[in-house]
C-alpha atoms as a PDB file:
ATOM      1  CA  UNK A   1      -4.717 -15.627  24.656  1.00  0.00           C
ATOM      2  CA  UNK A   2      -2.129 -14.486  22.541  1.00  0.00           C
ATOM      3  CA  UNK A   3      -1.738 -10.462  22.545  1.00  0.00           C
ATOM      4  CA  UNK A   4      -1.710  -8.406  18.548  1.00  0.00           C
ATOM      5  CA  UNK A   5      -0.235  -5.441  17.746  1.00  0.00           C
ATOM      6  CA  UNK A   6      -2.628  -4.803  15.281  1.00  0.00           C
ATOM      7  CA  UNK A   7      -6.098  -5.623  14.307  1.00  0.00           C
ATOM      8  CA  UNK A   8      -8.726  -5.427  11.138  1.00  0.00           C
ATOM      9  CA  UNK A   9     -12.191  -6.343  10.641  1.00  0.00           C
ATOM     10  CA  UNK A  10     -14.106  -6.076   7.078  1.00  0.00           C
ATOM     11  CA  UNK A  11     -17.717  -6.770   7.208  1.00  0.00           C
ATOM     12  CA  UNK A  12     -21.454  -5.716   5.227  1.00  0.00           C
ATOM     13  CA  UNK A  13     -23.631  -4.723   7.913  1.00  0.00           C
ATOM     14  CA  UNK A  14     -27.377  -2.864   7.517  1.00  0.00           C
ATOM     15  CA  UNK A  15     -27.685   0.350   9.068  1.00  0.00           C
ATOM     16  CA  UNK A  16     -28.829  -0.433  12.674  1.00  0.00           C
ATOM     17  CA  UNK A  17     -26.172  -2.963  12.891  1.00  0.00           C
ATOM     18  CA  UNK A  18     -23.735  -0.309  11.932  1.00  0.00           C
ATOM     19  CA  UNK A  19     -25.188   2.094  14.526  1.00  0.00           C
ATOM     20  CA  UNK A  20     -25.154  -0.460  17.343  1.00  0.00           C
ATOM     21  CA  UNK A  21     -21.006  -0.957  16.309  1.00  0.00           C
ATOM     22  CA  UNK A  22     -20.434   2.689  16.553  1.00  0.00           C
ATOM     23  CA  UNK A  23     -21.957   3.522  19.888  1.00  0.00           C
ATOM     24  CA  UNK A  24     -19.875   0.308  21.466  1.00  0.00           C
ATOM     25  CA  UNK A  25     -17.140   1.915  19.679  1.00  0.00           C
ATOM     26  CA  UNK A  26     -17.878   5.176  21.447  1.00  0.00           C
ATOM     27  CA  UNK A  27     -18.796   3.316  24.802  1.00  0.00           C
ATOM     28  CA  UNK A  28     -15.551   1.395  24.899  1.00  0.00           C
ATOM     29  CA  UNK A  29     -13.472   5.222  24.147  1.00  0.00           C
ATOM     30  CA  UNK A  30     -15.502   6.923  26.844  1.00  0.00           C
ATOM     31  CA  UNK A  31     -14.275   4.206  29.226  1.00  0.00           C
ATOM     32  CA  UNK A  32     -10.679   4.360  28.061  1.00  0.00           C
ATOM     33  CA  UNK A  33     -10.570   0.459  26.990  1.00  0.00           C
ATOM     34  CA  UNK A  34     -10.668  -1.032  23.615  1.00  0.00           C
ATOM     35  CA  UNK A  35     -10.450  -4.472  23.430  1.00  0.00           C
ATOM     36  CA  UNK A  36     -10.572  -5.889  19.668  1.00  0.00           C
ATOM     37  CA  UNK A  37     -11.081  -9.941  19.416  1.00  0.00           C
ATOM     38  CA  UNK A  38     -10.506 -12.220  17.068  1.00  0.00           C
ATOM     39  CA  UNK A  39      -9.571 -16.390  17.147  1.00  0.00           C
ATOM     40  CA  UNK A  40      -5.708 -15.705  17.140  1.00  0.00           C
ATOM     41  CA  UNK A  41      -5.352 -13.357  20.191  1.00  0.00           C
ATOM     42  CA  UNK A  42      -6.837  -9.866  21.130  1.00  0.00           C
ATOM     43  CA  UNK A  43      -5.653  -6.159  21.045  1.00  0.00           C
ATOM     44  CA  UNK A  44      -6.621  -3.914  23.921  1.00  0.00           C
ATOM     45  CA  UNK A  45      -6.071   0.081  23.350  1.00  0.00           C
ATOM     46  CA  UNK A  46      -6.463   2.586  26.143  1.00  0.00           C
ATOM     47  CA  UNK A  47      -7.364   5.942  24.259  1.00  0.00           C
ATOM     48  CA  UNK A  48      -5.896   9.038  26.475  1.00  0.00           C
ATOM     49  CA  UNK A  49      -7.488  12.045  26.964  1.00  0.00           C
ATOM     50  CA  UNK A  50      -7.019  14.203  24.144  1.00  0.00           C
ATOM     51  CA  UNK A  51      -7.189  11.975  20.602  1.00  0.00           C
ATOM     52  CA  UNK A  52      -6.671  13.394  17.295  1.00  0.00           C
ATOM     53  CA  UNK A  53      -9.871  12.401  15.433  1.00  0.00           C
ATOM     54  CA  UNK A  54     -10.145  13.040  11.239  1.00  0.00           C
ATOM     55  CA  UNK A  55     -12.706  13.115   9.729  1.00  0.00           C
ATOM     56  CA  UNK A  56     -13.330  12.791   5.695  1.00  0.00           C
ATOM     57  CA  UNK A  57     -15.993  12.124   3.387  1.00  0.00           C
ATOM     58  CA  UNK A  58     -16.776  11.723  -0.288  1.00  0.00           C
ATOM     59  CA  UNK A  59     -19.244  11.310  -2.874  1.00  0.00           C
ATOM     60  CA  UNK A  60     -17.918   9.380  -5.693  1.00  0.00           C
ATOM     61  CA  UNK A  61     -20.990   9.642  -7.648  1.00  0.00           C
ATOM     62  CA  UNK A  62     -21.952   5.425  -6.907  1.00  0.00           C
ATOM     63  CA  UNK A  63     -19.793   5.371  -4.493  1.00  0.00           C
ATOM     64  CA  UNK A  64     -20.057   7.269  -0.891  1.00  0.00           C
ATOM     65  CA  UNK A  65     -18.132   6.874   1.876  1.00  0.00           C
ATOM     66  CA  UNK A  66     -17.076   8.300   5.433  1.00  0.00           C
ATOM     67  CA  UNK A  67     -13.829   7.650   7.034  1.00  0.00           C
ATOM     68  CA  UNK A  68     -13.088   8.167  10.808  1.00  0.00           C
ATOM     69  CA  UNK A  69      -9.695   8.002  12.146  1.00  0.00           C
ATOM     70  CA  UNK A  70      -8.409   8.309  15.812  1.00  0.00           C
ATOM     71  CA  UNK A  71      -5.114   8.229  16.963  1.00  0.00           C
ATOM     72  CA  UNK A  72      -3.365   9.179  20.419  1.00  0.00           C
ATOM     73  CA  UNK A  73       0.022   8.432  21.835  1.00  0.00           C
ATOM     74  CA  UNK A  74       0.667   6.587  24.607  1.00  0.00           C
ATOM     75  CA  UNK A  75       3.470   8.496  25.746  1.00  0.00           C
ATOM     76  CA  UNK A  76       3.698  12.390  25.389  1.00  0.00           C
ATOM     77  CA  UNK A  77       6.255  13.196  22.617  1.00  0.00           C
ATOM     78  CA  UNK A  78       9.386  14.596  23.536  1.00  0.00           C
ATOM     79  CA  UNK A  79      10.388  17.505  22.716  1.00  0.00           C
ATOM     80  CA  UNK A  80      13.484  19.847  22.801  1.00  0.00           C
ATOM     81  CA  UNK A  81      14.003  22.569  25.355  1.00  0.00           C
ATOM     82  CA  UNK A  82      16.445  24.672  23.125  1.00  0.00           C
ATOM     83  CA  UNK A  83      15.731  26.053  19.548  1.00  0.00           C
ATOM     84  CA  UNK A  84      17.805  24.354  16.746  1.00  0.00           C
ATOM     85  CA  UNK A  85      21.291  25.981  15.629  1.00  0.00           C
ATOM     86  CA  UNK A  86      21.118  26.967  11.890  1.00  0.00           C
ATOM     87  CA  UNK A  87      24.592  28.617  10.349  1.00  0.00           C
ATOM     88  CA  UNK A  88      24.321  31.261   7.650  1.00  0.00           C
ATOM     89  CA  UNK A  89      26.902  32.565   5.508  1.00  0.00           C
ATOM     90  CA  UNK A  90      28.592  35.922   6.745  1.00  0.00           C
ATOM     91  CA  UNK A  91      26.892  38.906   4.633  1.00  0.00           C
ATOM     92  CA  UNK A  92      23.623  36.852   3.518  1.00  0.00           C
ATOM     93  CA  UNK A  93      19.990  37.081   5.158  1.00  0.00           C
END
């Protein structure tokens, strides 16, 4: 099967059917493997430890909505062992 880099899914669903989605969701985090499918190919993403989860949420008047976005990195970012070098002008603070 051929292997995505990304993945997206649009769909109506009624409440329980929504619920049910969520707690694989949740299931599939907990265990550390998602694996997204469509006819094309699949995605799998292993979620690390710590995840850096948003959360927002609006009422629009006829229109409500809550968004849920979590991210990790796969690799930890690098960073640099020496503080950066900034000039200033003789005389000036």
């Amino acid at each position: 099967m051929k292997s995505n880099t990304k993945f997206s899914h649009d769909s109506l669903l009624d409440r329980q059917s929504t619920q049910e989605l969520l707690i694989t969701l949740a299931n599939a985090i907990n265990k550390g493997e998602l694996t997204f499918q469509e006819s094309e190919g699949e995605l799998v993403l292993s979620p690390q430890q710590l995840l850096q989860v948003s959360l927002r949420a609006s009422d629009e008047g006829d229109k409500q909505e809550v968004e849920v976005k979590i991210k990790w990195r796969t690799k930890e970012k690098e960073f640099a062992d020496t503080p950066p070098k900034i000039k200033t002008k003789a005389g000036k603070r």
